[in-house]
N, C-alpha and C. Protein backbone atom coordinates (compact mmCIF):
# COMPACT_ATOMS: atom_id res chain seq x y z
N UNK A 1 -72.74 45.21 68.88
CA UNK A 1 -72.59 46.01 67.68
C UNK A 1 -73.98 46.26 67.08
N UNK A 2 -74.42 47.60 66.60
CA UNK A 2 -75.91 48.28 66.45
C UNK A 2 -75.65 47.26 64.74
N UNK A 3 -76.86 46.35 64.60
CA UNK A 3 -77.33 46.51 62.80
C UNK A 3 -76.14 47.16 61.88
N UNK A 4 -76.22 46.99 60.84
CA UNK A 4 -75.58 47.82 59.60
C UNK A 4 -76.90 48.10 59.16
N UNK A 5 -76.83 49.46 58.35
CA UNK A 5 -78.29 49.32 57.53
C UNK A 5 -77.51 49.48 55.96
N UNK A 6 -78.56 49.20 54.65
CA UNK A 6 -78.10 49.61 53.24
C UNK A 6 -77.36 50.71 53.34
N UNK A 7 -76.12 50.26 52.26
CA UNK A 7 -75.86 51.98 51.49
C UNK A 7 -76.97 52.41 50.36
N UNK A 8 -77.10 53.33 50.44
CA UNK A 8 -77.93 53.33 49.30
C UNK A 8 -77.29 54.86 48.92
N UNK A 9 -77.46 54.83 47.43
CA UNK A 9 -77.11 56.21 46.81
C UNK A 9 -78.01 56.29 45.86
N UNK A 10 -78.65 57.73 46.52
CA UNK A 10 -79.61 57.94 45.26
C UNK A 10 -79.35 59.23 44.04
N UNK A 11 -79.82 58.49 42.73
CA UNK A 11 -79.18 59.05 41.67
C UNK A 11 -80.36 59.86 41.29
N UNK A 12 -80.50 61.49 41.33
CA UNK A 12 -81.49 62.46 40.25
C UNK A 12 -81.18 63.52 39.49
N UNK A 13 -81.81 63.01 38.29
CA UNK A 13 -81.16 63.95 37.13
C UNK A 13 -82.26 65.30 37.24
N UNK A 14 -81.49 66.37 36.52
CA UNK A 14 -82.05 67.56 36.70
C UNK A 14 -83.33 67.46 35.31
N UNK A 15 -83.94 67.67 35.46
CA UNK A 15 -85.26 67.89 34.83
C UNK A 15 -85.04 66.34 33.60
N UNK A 16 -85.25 65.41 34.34
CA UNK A 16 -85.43 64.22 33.67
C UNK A 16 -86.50 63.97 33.42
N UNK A 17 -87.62 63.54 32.05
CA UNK A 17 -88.56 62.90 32.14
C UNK A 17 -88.64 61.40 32.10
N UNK A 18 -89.25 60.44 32.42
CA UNK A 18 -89.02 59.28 32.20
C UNK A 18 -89.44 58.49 30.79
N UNK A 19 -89.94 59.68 29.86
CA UNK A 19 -89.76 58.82 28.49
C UNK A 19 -88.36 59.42 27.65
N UNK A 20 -87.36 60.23 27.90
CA UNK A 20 -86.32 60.07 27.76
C UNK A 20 -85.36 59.40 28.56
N UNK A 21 -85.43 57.83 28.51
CA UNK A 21 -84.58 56.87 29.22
C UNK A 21 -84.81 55.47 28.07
N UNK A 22 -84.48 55.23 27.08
CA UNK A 22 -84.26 53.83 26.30
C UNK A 22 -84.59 52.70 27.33
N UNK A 23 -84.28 52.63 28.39
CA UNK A 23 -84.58 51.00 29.65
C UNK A 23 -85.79 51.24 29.78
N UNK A 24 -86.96 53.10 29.83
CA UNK A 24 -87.90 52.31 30.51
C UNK A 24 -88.96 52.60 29.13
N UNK A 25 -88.69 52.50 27.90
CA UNK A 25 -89.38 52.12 26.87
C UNK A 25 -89.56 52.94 25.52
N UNK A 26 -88.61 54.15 25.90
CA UNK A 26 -88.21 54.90 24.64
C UNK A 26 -87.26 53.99 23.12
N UNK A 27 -87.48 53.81 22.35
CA UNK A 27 -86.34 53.16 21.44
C UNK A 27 -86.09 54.20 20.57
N UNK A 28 -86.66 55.33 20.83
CA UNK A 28 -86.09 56.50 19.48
C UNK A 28 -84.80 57.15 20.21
N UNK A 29 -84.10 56.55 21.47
CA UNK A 29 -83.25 57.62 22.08
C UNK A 29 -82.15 56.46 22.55
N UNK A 30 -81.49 57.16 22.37
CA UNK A 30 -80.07 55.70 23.12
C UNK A 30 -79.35 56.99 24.31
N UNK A 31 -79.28 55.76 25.82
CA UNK A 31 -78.78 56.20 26.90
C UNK A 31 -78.35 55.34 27.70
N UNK A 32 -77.12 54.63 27.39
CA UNK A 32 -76.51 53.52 27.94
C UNK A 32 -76.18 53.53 29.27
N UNK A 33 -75.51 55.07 29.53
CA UNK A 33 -75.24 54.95 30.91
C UNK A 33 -76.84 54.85 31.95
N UNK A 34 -78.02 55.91 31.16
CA UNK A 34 -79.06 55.98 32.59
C UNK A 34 -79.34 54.30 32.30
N UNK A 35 -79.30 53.36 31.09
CA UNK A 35 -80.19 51.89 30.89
C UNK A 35 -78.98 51.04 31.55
N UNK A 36 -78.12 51.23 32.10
CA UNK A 36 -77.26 50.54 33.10
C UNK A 36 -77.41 51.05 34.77
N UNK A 37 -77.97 52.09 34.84
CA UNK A 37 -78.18 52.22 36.08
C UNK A 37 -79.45 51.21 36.39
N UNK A 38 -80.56 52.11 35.38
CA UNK A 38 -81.81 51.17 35.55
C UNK A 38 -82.00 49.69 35.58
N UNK A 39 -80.75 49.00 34.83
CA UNK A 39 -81.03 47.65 34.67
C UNK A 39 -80.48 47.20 36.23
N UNK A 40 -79.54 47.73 36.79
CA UNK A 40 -78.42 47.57 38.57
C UNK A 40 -79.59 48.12 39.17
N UNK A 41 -79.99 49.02 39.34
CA UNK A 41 -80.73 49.57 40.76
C UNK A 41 -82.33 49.39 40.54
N UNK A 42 -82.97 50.62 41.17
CA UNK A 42 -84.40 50.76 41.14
C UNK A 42 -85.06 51.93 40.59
N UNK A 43 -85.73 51.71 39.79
CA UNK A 43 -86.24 52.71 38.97
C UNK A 43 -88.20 52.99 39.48
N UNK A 44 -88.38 54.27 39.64
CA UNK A 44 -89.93 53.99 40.28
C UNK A 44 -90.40 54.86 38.69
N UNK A 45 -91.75 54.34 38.79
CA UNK A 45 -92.40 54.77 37.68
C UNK A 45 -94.36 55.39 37.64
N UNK A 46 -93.53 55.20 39.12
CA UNK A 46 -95.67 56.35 39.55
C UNK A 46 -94.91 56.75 40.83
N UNK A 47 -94.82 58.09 40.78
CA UNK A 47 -94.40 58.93 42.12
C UNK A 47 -94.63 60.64 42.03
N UNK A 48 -95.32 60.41 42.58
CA UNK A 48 -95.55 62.14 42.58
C UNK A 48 -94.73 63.20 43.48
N UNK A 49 -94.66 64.02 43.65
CA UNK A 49 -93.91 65.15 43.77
C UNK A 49 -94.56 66.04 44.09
N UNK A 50 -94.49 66.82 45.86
CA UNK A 50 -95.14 67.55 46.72
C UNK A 50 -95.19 69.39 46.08
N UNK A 51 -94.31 69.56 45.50
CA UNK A 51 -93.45 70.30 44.68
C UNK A 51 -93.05 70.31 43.22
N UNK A 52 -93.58 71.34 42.67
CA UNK A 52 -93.52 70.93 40.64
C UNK A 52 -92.18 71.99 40.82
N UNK A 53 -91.84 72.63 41.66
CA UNK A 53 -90.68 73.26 41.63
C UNK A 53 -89.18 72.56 41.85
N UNK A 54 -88.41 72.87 41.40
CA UNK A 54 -86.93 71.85 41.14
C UNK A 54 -86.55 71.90 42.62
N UNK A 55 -85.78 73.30 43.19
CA UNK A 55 -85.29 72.97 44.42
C UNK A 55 -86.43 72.55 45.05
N UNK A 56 -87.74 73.12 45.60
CA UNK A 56 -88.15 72.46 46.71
C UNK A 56 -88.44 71.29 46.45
N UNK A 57 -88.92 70.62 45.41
CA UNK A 57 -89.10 69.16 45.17
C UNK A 57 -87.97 68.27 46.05
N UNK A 58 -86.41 68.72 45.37
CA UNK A 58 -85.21 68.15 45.53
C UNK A 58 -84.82 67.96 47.59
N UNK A 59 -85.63 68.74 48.01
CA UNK A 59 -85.39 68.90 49.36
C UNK A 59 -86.68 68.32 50.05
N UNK A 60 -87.44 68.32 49.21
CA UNK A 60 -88.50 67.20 49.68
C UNK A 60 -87.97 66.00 49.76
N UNK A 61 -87.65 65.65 49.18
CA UNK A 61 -86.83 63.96 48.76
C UNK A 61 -85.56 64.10 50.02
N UNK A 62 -84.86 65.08 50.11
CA UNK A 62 -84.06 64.64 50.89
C UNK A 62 -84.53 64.87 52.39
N UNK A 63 -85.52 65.16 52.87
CA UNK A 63 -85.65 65.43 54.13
C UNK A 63 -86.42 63.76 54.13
N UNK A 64 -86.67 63.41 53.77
CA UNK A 64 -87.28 61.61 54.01
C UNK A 64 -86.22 60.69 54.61
């Protein structure tokens, strides 16, 4: 029998910045559901982006 590998599901919001998210250090904004993802999964916080454009960015990420 081949390995299992992770499930992994990855979660991206449409034009999210990361100082609107309360978990990763906003307190002027309440967002329970994204500060429950963040507190369960993985949150990156230096990643750049090949693409400042939405779709091709989004298809950058998924061709990896």
């Amino acid at each position: 029998m081949p390995p299992t590998r992770p499930d992994n599901l990855f979660i991206m919001t449409d034009q999210q910045r990361f100082d609107t998210i309360a978990a990763l250090g906003n307190s002027h904004i309440y967002t329970p559901n994204l500060d429950r993802l963040v507190r369960r999964g993985t949150s990156f916080s230096n990643v750049y982006a090949t693409c400042p454009i939405c779709i091709p960015a989004r298809y950058t990420i998924r061709r990896m």
